[in-house]
Protein backbone atom coordinates (compact mmCIF):
# COMPACT_ATOMS: atom_id res chain seq x y z
CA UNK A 1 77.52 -56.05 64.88
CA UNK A 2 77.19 -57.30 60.91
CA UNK A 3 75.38 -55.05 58.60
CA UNK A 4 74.01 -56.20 55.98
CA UNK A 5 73.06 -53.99 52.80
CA UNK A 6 69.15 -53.17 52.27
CA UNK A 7 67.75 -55.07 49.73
CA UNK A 8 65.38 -53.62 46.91
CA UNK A 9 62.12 -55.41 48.72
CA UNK A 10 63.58 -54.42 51.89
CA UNK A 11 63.26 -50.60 50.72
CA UNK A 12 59.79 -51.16 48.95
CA UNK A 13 58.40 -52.44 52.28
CA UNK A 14 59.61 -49.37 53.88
CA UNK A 15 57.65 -47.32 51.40
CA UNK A 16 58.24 -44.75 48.81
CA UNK A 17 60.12 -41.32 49.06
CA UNK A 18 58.80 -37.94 49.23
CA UNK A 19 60.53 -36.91 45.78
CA UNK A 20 59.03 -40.46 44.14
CA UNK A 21 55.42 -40.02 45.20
CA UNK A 22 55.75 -35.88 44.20
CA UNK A 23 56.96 -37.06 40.85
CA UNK A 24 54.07 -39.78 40.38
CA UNK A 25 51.59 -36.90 41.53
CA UNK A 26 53.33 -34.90 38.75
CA UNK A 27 52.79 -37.69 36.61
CA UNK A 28 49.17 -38.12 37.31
CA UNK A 29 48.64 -34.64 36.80
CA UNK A 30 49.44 -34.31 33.11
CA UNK A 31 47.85 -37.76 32.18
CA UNK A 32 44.62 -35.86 33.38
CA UNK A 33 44.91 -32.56 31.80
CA UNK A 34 45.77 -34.39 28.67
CA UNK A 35 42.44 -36.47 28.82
CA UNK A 36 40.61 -33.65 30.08
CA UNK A 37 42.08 -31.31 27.02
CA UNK A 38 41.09 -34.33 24.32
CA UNK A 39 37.72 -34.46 26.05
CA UNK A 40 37.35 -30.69 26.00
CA UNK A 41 38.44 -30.39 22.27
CA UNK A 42 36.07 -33.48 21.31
CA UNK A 43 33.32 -31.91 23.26
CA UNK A 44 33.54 -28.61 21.54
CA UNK A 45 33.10 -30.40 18.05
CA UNK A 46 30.28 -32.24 18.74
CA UNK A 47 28.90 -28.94 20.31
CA UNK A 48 29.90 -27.15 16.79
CA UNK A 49 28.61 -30.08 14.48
CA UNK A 50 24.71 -30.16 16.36
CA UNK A 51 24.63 -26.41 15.91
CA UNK A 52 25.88 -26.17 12.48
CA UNK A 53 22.99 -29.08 11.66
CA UNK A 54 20.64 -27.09 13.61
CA UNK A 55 21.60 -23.98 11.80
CA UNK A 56 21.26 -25.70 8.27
CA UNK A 57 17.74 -27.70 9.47
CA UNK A 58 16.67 -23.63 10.00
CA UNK A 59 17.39 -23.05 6.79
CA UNK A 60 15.97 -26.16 5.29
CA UNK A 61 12.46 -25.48 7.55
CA UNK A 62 12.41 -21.48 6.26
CA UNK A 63 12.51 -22.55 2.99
CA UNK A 64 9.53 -25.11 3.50
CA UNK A 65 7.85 -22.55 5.34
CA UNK A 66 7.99 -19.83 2.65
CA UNK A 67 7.60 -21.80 -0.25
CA UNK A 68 4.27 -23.17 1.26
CA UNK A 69 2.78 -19.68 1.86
CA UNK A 70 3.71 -17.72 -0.99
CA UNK A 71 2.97 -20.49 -3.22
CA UNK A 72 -0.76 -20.27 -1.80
CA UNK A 73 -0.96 -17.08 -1.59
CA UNK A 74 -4.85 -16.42 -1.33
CA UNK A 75 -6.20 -13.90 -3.59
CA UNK A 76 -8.12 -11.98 -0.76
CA UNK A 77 -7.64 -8.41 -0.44
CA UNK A 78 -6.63 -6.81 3.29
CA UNK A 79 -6.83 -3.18 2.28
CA UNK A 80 -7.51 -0.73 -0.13
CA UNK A 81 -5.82 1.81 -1.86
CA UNK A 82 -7.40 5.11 -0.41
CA UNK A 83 -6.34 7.02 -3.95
CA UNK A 84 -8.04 4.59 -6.82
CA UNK A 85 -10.37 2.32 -4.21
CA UNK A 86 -8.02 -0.68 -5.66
CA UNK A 87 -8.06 -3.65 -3.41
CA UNK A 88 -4.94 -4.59 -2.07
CA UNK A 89 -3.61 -8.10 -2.64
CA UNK A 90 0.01 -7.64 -2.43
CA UNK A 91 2.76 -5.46 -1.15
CA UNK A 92 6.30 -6.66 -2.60
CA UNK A 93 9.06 -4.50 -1.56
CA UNK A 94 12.84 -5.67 -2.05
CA UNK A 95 13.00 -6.72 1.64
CA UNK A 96 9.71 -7.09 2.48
CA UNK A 97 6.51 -9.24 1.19
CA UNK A 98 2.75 -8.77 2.40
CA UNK A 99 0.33 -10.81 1.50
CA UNK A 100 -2.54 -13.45 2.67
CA UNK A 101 -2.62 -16.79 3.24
CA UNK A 102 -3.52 -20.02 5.24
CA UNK A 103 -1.29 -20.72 8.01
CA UNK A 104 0.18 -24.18 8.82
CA UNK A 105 -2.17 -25.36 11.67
CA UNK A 106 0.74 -25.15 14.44
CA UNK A 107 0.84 -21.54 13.93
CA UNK A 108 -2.88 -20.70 13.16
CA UNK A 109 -6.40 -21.09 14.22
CA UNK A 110 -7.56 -21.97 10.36
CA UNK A 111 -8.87 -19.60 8.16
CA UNK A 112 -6.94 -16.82 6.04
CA UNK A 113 -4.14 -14.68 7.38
CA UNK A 114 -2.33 -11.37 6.47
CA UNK A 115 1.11 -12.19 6.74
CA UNK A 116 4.25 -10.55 6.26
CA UNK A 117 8.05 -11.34 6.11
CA UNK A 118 10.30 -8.46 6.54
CA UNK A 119 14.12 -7.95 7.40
CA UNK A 120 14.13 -6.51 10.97
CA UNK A 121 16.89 -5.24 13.17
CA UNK A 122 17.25 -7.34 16.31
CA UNK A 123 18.91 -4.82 18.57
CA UNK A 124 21.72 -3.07 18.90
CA UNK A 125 24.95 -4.74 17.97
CA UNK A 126 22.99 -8.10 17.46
CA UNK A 127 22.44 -7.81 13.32
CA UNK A 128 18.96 -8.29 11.24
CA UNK A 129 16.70 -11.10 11.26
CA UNK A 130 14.15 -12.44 9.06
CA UNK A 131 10.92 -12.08 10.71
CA UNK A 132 7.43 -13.66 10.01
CA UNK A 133 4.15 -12.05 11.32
CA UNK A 134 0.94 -13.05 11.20
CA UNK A 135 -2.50 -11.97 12.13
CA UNK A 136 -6.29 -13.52 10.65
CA UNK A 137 -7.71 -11.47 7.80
CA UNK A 138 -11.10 -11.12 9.52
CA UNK A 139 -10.82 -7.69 11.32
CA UNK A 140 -7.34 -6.72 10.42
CA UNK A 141 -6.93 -2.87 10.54
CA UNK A 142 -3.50 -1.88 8.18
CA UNK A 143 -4.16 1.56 9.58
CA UNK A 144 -3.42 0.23 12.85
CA UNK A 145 0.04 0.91 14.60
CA UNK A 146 1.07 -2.86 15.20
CA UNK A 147 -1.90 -4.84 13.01
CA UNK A 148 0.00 -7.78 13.38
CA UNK A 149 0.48 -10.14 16.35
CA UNK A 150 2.76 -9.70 19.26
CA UNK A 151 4.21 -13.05 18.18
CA UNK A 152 6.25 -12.83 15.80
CA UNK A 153 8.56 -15.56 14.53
CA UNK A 154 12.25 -15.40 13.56
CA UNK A 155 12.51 -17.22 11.39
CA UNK A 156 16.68 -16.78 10.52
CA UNK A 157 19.56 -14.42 12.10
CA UNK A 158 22.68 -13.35 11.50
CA UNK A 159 21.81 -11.91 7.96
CA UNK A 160 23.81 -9.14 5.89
CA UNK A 161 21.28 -8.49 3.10
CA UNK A 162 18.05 -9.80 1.55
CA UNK A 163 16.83 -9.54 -2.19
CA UNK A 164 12.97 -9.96 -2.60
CA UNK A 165 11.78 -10.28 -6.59
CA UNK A 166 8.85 -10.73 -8.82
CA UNK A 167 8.06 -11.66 -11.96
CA UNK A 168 4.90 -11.44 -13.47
CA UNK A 169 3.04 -10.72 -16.72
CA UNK A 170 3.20 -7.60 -18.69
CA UNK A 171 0.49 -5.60 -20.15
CA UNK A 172 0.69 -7.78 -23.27
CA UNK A 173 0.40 -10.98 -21.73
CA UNK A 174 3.98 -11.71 -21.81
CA UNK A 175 6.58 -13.10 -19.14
CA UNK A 176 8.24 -9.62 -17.66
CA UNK A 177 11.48 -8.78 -16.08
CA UNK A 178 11.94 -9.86 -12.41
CA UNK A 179 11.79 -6.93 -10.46
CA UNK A 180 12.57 -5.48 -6.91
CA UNK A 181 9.27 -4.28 -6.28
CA UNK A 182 5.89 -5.61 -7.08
CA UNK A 183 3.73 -2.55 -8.73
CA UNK A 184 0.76 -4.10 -8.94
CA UNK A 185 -1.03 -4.57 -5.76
CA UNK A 186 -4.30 -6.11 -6.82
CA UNK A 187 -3.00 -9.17 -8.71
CA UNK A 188 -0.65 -11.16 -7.32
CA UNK A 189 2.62 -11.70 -9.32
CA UNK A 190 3.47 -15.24 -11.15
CA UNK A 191 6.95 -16.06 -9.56
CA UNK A 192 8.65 -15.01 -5.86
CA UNK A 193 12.93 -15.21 -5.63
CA UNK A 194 13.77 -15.01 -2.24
CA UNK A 195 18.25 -14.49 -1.96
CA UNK A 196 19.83 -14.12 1.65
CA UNK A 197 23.48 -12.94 2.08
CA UNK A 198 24.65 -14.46 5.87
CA UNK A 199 27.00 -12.91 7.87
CA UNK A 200 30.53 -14.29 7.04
CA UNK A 201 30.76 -15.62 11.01
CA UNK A 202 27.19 -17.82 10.26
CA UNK A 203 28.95 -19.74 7.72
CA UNK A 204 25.27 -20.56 6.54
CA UNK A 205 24.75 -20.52 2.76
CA UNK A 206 21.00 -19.67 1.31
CA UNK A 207 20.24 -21.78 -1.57
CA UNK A 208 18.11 -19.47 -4.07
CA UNK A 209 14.67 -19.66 -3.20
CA UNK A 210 11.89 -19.61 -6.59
CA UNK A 211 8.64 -19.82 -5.37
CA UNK A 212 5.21 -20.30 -8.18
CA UNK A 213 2.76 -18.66 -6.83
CA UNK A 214 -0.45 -20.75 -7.83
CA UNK A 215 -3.10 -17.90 -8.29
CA UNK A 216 -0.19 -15.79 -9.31
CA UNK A 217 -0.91 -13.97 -13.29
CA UNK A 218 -4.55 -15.07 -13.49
CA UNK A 219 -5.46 -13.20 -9.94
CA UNK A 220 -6.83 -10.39 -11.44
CA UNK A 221 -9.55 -8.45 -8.83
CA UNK A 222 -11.86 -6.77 -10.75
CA UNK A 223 -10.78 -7.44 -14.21
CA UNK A 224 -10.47 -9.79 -16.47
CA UNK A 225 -8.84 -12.98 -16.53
CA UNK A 226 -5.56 -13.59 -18.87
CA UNK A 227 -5.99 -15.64 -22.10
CA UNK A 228 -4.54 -19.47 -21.55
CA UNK A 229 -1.61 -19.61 -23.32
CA UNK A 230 -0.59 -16.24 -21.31
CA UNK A 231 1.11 -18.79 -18.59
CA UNK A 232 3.47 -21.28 -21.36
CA UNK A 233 6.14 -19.07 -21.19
CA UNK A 234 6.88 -19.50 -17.72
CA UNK A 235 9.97 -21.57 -17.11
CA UNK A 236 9.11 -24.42 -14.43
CA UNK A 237 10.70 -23.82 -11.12
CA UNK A 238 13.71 -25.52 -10.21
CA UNK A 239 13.44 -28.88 -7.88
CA UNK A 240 13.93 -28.04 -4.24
CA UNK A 241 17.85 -28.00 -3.49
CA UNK A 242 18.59 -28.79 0.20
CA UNK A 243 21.20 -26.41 1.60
């Protein structure tokens, strides 16, 4: 009998070999964990981008937020000093701020509020926040344990320090140093500076936040008012910087 030699569509019709389909397998398999690692990495910075824009929009909204309700801060007291009988306007600590005003109407009822933002611990191991409480001025208690709300809002995390100052008038009528700590509770001061130090991990920067307060210097309960040239030396506040 003749043999004749196997042909090359003689050996496709007979199919492939174990070690040729292995090796496409092989093949397939790193074509797909490339994709799947590009689509991975690609995924992860979209997922990075949309929270660092969320992260900066948080920053952008606080500083609406507290340059709204400091600015209008209300000259209505919400206590009283038990020592002099002074009505109590204010309390401006270096990491803390007290003080009434309306609230935006997605947060409030209407009407004036005793608010406060504060630098808070959120729990162990998970850092400080900056935290906004509210609660309406008409039957507010300070001598309560918790006078405020059980709703607070946090308004930012992941924060190192804060650094709240005031600047207001001295006795003379004059512009004053700013100041870590507000002394005098029954007039409200002229000019808020709100800094924030992130944590390095955040990678969020806080643009320095100067707030007018527009009852601020003239706001005096009980006394009387400041001549009108006391407010010319007051340097206008900077145009809002976006962060």
């Amino acid at each position: 009998m003749c043999r004749f030699p196997r042909t090359a569509a003689a050996r496709v019709q007979q199919g492939f070999s174990l070690v040729e389909i292995l090796l496409a397998l092989v093949l397939l398999a790193l074509l797909m964990t490339t994709a799947y690692s590009g689509f991975r990495a690609s995924n992860r910075a979209v997922v990075r981008g949309e929270s660092a824009i969320d992260a900066t929009n948080k920053v952008r909204v606080t500083q609406q937020l507290l340059r709204r309700q400091i600015g209008q801060a209300l000259t209505l007291a919400y206590d009283q000093d038990p020592g002099t009988s002074t009505p109590v306007l204010i309390e401006g600590e270096s990491d803390a701020l007290t003080y009434v005003s309306a609230l935006p109407g997605y947060l409030g009822q209407g009407g004036a509020y005793v608010q406060r933002i504060a630098l808070e611990n959120a729990g162990q191991g998970a850092g400080r926040q900056l935290v906004f409480r509210h609660a309406l001025l008409n039957g507010f208690d300070p001598t309560e344990a918790e006078p405020f709300e059980d709703r607070p809002v946090v308004l930012l995390e992941d924060i190192d320090e804060i650094r709240i100052e005031y600047r207001g008038l001295d006795d003379t009528g004059e512009l004053d140093d700013w100041k870590d700590e507000w002394d005098h509770r029954d007039r409200l001061p002229l000019l808020v500076r709100l800094e924030i130090d992130f944590a390095d991990a955040s990678k969020l920067r806080w643009p320095t936040l100067l707030v007018p307060v527009q009852l601020g210097g003239d706001a005096v309960v009980g006394g009387a008012a400041l001549g009108p040239g006391a407010l010319s030396s007051v340097p206008p506040p900077p145009p809002p910087s976006s962060p």
